[in-house]
Every structure is written in C-alpha cells, then in structure tokens.
C-alpha atoms as a PDB file:
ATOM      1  CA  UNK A   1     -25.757   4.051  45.016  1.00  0.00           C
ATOM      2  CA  UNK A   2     -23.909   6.053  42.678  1.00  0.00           C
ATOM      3  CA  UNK A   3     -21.141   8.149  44.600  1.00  0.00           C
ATOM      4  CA  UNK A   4     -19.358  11.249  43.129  1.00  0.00           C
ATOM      5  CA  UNK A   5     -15.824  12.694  44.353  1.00  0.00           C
ATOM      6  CA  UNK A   6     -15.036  15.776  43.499  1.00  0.00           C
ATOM      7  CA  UNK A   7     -11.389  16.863  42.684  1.00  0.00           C
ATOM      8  CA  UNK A   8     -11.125  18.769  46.189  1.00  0.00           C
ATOM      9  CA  UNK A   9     -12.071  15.103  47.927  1.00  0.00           C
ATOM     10  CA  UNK A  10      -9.071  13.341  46.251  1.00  0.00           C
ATOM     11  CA  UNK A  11      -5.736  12.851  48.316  1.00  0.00           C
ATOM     12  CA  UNK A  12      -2.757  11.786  46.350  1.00  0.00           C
ATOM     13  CA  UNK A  13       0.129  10.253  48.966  1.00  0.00           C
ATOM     14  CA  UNK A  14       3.679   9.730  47.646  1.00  0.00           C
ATOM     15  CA  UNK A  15       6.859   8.746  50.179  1.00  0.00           C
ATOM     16  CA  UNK A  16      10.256   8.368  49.358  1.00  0.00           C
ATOM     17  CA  UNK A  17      12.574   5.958  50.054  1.00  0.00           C
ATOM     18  CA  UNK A  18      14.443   4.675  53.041  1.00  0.00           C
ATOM     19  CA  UNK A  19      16.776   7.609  53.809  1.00  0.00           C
ATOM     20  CA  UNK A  20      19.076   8.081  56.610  1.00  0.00           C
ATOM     21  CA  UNK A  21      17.258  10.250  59.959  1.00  0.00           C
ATOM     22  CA  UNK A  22      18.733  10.983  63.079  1.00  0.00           C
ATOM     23  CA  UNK A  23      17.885   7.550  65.125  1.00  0.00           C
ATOM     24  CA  UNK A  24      17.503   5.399  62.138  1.00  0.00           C
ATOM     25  CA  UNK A  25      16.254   5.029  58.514  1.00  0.00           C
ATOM     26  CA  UNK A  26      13.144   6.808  58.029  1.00  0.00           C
ATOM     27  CA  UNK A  27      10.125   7.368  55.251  1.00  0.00           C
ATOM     28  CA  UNK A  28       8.914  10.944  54.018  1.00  0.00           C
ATOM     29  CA  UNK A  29       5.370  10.792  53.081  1.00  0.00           C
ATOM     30  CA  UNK A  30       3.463  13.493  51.614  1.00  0.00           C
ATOM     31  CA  UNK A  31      -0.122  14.014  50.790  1.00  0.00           C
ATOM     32  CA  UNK A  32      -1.593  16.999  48.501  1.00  0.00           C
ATOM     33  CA  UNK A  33      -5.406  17.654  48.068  1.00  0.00           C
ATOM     34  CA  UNK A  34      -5.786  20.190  45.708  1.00  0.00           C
ATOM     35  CA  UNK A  35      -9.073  22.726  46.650  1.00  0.00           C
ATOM     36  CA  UNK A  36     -10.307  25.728  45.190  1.00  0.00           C
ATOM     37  CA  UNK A  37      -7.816  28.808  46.801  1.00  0.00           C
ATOM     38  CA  UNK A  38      -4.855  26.516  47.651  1.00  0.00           C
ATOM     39  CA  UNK A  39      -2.921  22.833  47.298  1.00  0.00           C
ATOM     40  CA  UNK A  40      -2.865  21.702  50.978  1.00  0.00           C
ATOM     41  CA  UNK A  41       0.433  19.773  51.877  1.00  0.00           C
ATOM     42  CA  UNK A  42       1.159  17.334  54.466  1.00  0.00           C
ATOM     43  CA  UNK A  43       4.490  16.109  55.083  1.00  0.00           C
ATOM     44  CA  UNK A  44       4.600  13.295  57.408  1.00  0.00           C
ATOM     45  CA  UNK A  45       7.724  11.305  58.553  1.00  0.00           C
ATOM     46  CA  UNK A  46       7.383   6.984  59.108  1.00  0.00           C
ATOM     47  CA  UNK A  47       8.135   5.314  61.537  1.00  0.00           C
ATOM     48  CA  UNK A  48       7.045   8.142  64.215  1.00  0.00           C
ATOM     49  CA  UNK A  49       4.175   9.572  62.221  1.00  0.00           C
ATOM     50  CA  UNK A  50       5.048  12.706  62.950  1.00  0.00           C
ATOM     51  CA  UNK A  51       3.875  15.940  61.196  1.00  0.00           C
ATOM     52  CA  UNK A  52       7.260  17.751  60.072  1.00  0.00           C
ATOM     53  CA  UNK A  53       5.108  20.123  57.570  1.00  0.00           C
ATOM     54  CA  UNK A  54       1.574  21.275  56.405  1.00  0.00           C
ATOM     55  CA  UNK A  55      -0.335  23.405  54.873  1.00  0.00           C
ATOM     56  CA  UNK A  56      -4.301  23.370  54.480  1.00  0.00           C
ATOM     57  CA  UNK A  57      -5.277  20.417  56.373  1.00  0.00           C
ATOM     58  CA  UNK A  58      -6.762  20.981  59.813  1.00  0.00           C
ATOM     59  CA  UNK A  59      -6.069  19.050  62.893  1.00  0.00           C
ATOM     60  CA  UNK A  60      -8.466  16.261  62.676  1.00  0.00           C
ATOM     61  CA  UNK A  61      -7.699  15.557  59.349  1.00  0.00           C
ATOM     62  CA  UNK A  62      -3.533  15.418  60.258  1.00  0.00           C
ATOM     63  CA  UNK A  63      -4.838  13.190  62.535  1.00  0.00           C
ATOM     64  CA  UNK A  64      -6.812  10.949  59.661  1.00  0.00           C
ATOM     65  CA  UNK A  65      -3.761  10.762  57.663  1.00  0.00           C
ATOM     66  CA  UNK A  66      -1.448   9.627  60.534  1.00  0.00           C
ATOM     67  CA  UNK A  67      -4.177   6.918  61.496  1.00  0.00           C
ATOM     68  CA  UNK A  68      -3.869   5.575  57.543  1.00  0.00           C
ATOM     69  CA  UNK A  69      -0.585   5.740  58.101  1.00  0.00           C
ATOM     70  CA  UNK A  70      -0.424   3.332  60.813  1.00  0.00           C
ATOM     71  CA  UNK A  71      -2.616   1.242  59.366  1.00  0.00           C
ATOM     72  CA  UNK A  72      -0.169   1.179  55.860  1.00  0.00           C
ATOM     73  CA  UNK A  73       3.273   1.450  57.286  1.00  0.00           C
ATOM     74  CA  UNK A  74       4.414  -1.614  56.679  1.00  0.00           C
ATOM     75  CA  UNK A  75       2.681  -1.240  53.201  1.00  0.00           C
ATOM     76  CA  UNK A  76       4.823   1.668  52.536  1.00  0.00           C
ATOM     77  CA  UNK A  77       7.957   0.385  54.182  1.00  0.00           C
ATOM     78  CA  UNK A  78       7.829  -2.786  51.900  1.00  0.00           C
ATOM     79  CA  UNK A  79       7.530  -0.507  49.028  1.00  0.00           C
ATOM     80  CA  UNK A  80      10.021   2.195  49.941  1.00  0.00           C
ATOM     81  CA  UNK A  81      12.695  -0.908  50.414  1.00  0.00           C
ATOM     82  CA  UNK A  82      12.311  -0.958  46.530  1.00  0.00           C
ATOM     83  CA  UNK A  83      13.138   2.746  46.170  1.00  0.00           C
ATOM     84  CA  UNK A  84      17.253   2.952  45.262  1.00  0.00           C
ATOM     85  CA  UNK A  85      17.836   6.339  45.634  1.00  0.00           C
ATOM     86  CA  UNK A  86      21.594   6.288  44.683  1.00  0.00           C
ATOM     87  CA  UNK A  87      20.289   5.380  41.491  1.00  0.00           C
ATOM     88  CA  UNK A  88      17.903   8.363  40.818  1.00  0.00           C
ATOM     89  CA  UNK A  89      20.732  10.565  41.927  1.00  0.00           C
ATOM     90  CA  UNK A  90      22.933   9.025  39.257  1.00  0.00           C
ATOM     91  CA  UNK A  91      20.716  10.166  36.740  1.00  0.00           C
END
C-alpha cells in the first residue's frame, strides 16, 4: 500500500518551555498546517488543553489535536523540562 501526504496533510507541533501561568507552570503548544489560501494556527496551552488561539482548523479537528495532546503530555512535559529559557533570552 503505497500512501501519499500531501503538504496540506502535514501538521508540524512545536511547544515551549515550562513558563510561569496564572495557577502554575504551563506549556504553549502550537500546530501550523500550511494549505493552499492560508497557514492555519493552533495555539494550545498544557496542562488544561485549552484552545487560547486559532486560525484555520475547524472544531473537530481542535478537538483531534487536544486528544493527541492528552495522549503526549507527559511526552511534551518531559521534553519542555529540558527547555532553559533564561538561556535563550541571554542570547
């Protein structure tokens, strides 16, 4: 079986760091898809998965992306640990 994906299929997540929210430390993740009239954006926010921006991806899809999320938080917690952000900021 010999399966294409075309650009507009592919999602590229990146999330920052630990950074310092309201009730907590908390994880910015963001998703872009790029597809033929725009780049759709999704900006979610770990641990409450919740939507704090998009653009271009419908409901059920928001809905995808915060199921993945679930599934990979502590994935992307364990790798956000290794993020030192006063570092980058240095530079």
């Amino acid at each position: 079986m010999d399966i294409k994906i075309n650009d507009s299929d592919k999602i590229t997540m990146t999330h920052t760091g630990l950074l310092p929210g309201k009730k907590g430390k908390v994880i910015h993740v963001c998703f872009e898809r790029k597809s033929k009239d725009t780049d759709d954006y999704a900006e979610i926010v770990l641990p409450s998965r919740t939507v704090v921006n998009s653009r271009g991806f419908d409901e059920g899809e928001l809905a995808q992306l915060q199921l993945y999320l679930k599934d990979q938080e502590q994935n992307i917690i364990k790798n956000a640990k290794q993020i030192n952000h006063d570092l980058i900021f240095k530079l």
